[in-house]
Protein backbone atom coordinates (compact mmCIF):
# COMPACT_ATOMS: atom_id res chain seq x y z
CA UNK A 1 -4.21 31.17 -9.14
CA UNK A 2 -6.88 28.67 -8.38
CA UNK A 3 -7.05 25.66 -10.48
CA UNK A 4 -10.55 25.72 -12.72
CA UNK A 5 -12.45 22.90 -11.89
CA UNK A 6 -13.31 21.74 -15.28
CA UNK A 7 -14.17 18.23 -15.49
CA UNK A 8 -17.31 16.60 -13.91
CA UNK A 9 -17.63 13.30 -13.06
CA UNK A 10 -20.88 11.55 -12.68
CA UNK A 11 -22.03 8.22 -10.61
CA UNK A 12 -25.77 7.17 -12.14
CA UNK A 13 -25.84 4.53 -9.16
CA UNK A 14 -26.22 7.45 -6.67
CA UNK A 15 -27.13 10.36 -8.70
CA UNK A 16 -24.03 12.45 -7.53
CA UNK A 17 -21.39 14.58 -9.16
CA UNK A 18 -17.88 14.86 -8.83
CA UNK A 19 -15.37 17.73 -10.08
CA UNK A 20 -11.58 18.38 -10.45
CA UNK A 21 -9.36 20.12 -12.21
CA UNK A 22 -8.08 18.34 -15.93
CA UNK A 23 -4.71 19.81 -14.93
CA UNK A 24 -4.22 17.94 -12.10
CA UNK A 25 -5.92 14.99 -13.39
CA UNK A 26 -3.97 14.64 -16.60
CA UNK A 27 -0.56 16.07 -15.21
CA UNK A 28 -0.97 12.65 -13.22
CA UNK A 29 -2.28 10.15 -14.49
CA UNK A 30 -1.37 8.94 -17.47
CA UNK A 31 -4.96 6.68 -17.71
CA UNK A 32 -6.60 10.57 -17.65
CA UNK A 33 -4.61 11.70 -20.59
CA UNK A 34 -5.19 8.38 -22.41
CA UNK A 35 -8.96 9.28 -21.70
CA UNK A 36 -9.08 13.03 -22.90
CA UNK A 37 -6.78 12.65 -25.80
CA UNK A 38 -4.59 15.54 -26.94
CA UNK A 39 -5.22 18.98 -25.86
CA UNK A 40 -8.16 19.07 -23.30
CA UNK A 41 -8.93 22.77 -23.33
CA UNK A 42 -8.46 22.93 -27.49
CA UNK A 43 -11.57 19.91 -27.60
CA UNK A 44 -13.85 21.38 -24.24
CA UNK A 45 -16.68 22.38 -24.91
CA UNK A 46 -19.08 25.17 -23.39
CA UNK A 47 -22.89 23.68 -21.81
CA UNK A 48 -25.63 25.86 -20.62
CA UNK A 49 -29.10 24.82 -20.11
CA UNK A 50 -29.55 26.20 -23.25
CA UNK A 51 -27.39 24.31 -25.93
CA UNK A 52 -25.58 21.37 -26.04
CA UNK A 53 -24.38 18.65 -23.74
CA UNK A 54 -20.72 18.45 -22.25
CA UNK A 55 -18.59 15.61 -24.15
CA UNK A 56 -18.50 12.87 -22.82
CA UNK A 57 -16.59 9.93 -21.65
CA UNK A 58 -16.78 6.04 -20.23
CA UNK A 59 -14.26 4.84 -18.08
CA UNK A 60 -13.34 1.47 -18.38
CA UNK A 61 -15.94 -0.73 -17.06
CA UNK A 62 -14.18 -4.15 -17.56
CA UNK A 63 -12.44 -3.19 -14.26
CA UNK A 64 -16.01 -3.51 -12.80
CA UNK A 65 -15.89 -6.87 -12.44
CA UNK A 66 -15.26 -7.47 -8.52
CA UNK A 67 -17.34 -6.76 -5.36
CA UNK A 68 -16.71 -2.78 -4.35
CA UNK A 69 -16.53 -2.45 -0.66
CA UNK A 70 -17.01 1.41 -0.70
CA UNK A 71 -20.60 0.75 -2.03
CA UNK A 72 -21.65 -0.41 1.08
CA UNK A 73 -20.99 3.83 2.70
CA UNK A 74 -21.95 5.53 -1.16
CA UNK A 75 -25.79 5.53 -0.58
CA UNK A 76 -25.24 7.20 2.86
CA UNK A 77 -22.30 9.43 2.00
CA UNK A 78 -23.84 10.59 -1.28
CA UNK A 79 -26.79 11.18 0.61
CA UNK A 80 -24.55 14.18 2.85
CA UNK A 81 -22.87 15.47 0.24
CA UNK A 82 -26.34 15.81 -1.60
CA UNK A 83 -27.45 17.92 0.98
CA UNK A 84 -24.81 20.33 1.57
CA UNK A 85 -24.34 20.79 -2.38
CA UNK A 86 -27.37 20.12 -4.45
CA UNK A 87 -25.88 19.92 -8.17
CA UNK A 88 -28.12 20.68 -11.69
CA UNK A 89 -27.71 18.49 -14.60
CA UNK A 90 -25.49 21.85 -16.50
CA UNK A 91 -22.69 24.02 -16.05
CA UNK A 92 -22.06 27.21 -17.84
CA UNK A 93 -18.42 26.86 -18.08
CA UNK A 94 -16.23 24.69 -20.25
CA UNK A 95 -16.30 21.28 -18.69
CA UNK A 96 -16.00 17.31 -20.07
CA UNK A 97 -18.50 15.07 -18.38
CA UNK A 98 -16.78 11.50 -17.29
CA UNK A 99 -19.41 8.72 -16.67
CA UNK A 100 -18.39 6.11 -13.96
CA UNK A 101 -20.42 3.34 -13.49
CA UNK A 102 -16.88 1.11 -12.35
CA UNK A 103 -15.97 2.66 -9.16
CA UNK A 104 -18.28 3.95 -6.31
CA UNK A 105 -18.54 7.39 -5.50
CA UNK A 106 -16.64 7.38 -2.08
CA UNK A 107 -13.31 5.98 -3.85
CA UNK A 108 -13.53 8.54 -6.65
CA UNK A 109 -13.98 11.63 -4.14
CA UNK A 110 -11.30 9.90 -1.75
CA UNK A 111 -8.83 9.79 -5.26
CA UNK A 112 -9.80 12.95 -6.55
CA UNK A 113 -8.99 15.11 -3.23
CA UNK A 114 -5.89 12.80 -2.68
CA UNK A 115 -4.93 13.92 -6.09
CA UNK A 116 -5.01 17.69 -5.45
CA UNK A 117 -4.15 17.75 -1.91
CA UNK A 118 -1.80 14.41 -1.54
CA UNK A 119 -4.29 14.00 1.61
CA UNK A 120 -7.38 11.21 1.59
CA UNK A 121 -9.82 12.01 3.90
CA UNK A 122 -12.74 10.51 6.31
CA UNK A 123 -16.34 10.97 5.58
CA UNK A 124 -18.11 12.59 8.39
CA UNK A 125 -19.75 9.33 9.45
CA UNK A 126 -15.70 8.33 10.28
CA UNK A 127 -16.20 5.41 7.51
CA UNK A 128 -12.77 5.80 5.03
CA UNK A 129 -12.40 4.76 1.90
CA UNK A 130 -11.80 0.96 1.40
CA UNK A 131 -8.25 0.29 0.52
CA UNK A 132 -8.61 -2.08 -1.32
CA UNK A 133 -11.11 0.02 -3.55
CA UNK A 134 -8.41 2.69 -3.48
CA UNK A 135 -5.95 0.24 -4.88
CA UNK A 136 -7.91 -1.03 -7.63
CA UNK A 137 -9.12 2.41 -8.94
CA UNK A 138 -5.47 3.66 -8.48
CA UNK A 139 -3.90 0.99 -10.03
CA UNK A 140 -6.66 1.89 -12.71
CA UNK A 141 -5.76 5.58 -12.90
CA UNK A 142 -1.71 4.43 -12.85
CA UNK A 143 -0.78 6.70 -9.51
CA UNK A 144 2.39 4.55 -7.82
CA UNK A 145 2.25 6.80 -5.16
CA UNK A 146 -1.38 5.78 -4.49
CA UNK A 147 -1.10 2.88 -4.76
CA UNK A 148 1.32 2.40 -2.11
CA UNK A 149 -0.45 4.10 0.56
CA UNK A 150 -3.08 1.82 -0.31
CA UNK A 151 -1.62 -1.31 0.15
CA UNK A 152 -0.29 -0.08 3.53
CA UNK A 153 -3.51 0.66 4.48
CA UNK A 154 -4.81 -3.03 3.43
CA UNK A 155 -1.85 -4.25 5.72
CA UNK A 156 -2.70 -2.21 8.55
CA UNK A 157 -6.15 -3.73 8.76
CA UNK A 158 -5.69 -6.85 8.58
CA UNK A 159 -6.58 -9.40 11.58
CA UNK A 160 -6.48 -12.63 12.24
CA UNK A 161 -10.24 -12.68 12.21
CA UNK A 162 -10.62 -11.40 8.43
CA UNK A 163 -7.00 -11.93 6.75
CA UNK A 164 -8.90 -15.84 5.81
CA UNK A 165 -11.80 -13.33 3.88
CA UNK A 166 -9.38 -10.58 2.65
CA UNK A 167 -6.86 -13.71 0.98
CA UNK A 168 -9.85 -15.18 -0.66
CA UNK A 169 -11.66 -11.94 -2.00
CA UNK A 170 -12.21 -11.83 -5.62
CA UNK A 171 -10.47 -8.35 -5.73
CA UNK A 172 -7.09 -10.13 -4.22
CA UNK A 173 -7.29 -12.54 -6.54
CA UNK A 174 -7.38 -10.16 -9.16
CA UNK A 175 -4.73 -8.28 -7.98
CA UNK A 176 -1.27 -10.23 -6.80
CA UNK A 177 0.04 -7.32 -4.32
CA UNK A 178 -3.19 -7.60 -2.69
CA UNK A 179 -3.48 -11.48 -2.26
CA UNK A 180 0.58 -11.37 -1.26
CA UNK A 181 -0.16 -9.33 1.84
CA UNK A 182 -3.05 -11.62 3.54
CA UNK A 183 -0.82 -14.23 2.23
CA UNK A 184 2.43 -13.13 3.88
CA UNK A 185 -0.16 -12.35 7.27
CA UNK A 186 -1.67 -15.05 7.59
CA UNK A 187 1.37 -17.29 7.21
CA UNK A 188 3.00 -14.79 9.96
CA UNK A 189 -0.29 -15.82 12.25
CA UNK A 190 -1.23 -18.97 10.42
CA UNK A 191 -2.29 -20.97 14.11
CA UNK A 192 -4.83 -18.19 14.85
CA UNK A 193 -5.71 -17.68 11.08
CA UNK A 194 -6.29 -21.25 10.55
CA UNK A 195 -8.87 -21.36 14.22
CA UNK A 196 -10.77 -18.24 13.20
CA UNK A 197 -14.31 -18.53 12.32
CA UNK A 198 -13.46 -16.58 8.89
CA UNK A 199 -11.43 -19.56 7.87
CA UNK A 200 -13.72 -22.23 8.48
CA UNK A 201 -16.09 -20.11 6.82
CA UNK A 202 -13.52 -19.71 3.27
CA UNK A 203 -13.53 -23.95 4.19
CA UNK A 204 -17.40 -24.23 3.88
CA UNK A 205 -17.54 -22.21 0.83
CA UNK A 206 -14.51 -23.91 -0.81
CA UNK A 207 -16.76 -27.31 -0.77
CA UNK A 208 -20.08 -25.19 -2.22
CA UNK A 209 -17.93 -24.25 -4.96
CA UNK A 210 -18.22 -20.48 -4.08
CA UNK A 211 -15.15 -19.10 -3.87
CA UNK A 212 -13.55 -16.81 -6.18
CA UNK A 213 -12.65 -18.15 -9.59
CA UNK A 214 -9.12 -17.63 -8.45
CA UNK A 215 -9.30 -18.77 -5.02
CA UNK A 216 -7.98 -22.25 -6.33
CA UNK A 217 -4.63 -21.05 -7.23
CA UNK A 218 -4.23 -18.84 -4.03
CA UNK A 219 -4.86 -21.99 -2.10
CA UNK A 220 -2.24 -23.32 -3.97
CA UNK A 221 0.22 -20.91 -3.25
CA UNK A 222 -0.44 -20.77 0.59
CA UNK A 223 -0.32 -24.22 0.53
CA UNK A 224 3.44 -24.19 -1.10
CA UNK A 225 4.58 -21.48 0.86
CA UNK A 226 3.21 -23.37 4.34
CA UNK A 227 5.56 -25.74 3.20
CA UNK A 228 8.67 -24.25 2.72
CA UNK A 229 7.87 -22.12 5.64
């Protein structure tokens, strides 16, 4: 029996919708079932064009405090999806309305099918989700697993020509598992690291003052570690 498809999620920034199932959302993720409260189906309520909005919920938009690299593919992928499904602002059925204005569309969709498929998939212009986007909103949501895959995707990408730029990101110096990956990378490759053009570049920036509030205290830490090294 199919799963009903009963809560919408909406992304002003690009005028799209999102939907998935509550069961699947709050069977895993214990954020969702913070969110909803209780019994989801005993507090939905029924929208037409007719009568009254969907309930509606925030997200927590603290967590919106870092640079989102899946914003630079949500105008164009939003865009596509646009197309192919043109949504109206009601539903007849039971639904809750979720309003996200701290993740970008392309993580959410990414999450959302990984959620009811275990399976995160490519846009059709072959640009994937950002892992590191993937890791903050699932570290958001609470899903390990998730989370997981996502830092093995961070590791996979890294180079020796943008670990210097990944280590001093604001989002890795928000998040520790993040900023211990480029660390432990670039202290695997730190000759290269150090002669890249990304690293003189985190240099110049360091004397502007630029850098990430925490990039102080990572500097620290790669300087210990270079020592005991």
């Amino acid at each position: 029996q199919q799963t009903p498809q009963d809560v919408c999620f909406v992304f002003p920034a690009t005028a799209t919708k999102l939907w998935a199932s509550s069961k699947v959302l709050v069977d895993q993720s214990a954020y969702f079932r913070s969110l909803f409260g209780g019994n989801f189906s005993e507090s939905t309520t029924r929208t037409s064009a007719e009568n009254t909005e969907a309930p509606e919920f925030k997200v927590d938009e603290t967590s919106r405090l870092y640079e989102e690299s899946d914003d630079e593919t949500d105008e164009h992928f939003a865009a596509q999806v646009a197309k192919k499904a043109p949504l109206s602002d009601s539903n007849n059925l039971p639904h809750k309305k979720v309003v996200i204005n701290d993740a970008a569309f392309t993580t959410y969709q990414a999450i959302l099918v990984w959620m009811s498929s275990r399976y995160i998939p490519e846009s059709e212009t072959s640009l994937p989700a950002s892992p590191k986007s993937v890791y903050r909103l699932a570290h958001l949501l609470e899903l390990d697993e998730l989370q997981e895959i996502a830092l093995n995707n961070f590791r996979s990408q890294l180079t020796v020509h943008n670990a210097a730029t990944e280590l001093f990101s604001d989002v890795a110096s928000a998040y520790p598992a993040l900023r211990d990956i480029a660390l432990d990378f670039i202290l695997e490759n730190w000759t290269d690291v150090r002669a890249s053009s990304a690293w003189k570049k985190m240099k110049l920036g360091a004397d502007a003052r630029v850098l990430p509030t925490g990039a102080a205290y990572t500097a620290m830490l790669l300087s210990e570690r270079i020592k005991t090294a």
